[in-house]
Protein backbone atom coordinates (compact mmCIF):
# COMPACT_ATOMS: atom_id res chain seq x y z
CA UNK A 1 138.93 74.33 103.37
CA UNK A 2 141.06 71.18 102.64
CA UNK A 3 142.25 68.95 105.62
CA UNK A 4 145.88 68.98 105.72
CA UNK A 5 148.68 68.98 107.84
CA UNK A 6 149.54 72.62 107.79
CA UNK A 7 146.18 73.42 108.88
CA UNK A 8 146.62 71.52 111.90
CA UNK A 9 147.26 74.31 115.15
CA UNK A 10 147.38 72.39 118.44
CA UNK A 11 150.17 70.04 117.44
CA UNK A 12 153.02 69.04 119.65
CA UNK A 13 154.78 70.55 122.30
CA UNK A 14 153.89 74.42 122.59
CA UNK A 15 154.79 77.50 124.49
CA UNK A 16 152.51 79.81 126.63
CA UNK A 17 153.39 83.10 127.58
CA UNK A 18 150.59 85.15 129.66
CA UNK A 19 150.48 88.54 129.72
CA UNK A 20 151.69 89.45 133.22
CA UNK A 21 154.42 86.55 133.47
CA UNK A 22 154.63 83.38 133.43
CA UNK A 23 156.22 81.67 130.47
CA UNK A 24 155.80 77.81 130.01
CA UNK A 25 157.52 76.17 127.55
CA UNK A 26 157.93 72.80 126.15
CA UNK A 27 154.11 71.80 127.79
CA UNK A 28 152.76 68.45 126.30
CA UNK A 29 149.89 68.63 124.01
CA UNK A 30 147.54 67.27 127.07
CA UNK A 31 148.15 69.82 129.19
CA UNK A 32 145.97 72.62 127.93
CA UNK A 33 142.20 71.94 127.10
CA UNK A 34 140.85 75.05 124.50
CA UNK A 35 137.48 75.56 124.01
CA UNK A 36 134.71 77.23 122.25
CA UNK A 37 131.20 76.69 122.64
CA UNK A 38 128.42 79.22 120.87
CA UNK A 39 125.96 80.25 123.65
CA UNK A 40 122.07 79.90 122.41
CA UNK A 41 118.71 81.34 123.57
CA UNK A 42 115.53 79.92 123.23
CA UNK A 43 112.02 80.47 123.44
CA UNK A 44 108.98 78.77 123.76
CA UNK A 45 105.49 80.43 121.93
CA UNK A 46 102.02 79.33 123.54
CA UNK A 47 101.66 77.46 120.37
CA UNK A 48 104.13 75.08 121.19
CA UNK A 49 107.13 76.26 118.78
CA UNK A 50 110.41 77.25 119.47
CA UNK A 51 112.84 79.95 118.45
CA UNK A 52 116.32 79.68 118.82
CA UNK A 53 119.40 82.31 118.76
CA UNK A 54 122.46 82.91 119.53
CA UNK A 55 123.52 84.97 122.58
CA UNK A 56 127.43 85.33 121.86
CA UNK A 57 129.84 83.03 122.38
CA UNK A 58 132.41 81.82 125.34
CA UNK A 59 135.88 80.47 125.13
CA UNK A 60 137.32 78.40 128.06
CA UNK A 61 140.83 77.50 127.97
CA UNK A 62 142.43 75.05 131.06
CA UNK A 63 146.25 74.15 131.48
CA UNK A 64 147.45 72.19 134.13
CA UNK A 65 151.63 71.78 134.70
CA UNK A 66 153.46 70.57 137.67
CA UNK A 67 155.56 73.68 138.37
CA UNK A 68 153.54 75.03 141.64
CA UNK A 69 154.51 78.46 142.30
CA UNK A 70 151.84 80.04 144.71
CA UNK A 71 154.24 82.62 146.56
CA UNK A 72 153.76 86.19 145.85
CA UNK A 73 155.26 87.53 142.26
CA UNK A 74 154.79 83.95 141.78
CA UNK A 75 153.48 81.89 138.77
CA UNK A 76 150.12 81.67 139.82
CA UNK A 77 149.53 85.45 140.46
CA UNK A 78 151.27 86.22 137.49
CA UNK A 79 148.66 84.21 135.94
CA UNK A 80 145.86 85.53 137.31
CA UNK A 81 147.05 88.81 136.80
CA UNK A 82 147.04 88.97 133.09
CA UNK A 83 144.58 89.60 130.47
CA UNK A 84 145.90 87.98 126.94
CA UNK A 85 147.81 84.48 126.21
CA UNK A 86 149.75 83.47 122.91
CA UNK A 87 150.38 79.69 122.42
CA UNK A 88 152.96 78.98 120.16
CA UNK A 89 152.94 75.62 118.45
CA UNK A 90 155.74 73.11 117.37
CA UNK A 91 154.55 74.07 113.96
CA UNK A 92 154.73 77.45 113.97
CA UNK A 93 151.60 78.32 114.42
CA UNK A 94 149.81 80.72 116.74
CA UNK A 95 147.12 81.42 118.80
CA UNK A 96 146.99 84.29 120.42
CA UNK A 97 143.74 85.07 123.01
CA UNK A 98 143.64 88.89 123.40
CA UNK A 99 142.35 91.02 125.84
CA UNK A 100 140.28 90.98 128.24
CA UNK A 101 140.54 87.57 129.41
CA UNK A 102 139.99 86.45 133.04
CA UNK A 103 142.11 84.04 134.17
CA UNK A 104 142.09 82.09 137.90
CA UNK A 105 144.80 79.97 139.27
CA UNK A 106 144.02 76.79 140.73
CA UNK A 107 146.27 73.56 142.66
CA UNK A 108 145.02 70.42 141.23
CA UNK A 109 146.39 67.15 142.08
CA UNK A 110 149.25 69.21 143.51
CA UNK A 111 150.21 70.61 139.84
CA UNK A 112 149.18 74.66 138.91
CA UNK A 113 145.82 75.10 136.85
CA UNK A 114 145.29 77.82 135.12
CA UNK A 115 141.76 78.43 133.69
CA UNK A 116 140.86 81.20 131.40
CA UNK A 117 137.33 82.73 129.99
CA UNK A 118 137.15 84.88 127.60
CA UNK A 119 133.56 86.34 126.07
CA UNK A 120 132.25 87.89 123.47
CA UNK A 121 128.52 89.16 122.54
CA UNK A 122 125.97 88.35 119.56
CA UNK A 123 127.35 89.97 116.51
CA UNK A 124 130.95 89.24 117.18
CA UNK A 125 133.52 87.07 115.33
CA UNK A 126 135.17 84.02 115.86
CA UNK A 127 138.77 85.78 115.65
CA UNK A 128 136.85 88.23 118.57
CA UNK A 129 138.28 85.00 120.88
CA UNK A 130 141.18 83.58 119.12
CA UNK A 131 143.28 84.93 116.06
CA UNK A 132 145.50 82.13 114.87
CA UNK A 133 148.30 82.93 112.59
């Protein structure tokens, strides 16, 4: 895979739209943290060498904006009340996360934070987390 430009996803100003409500758009590029880290197993023999594998892998995705909107029906409990997010980039691109996510609403710093986790087993795909199109 060349590194260009179009292959760039997280670029600019973006949209998210959860599944149960809410809808931000026009959030800065340093608002949302997006993560994927491959969890591993390991054990030790009585010989002294190691195996390692992999047990699956775990996405963790955080966005912080200043609308606060804690009140029932209310941003944050729409939040936590849905399962899937798409982020739509400047450039067209998307990422959508589908279910099952878990997501919890958080006040930080007096702004809403949303964190989501998302997991999938050995065996499973990339695209299992995130399909970006």
């Amino acid at each position: 895979m060349a590194l260009t430009a179009g292959n760039i996803v997280f670029y600019g100003p973006f949209t998210v739209a959860f599944s149960a409500g809410p809808t931000f758009t026009a959030v800065k590029g340093d608002s949302m943290t997006f993560n994927i880290e491959t969890k591993k197993g390991n054990a030790v023999f009585e010989d002294g060498t190691e195996s390692d594998w992999e047990e699956g892998r775990k996405l963790t995705m955080e966005l912080t904006v200043s609308e606060l909107d804690p009140a029932v029906d209310g941003d944050m409990d729409d939040a936590e009340d849905s399962v899937s997010v798409i982020i739509t980039m400047l450039n067209g691109a998307v990422a959508t996360v589908g279910a099952t996510c878990k997501f919890f609403a958080d006040v930080d710093n007096g702004k809403t934070k949303i964190t989501g986790y998302k997991s999938v087993a050995i065996g499973e795909n990339m695209s299992d987390l995130v399909v970006i199109t």
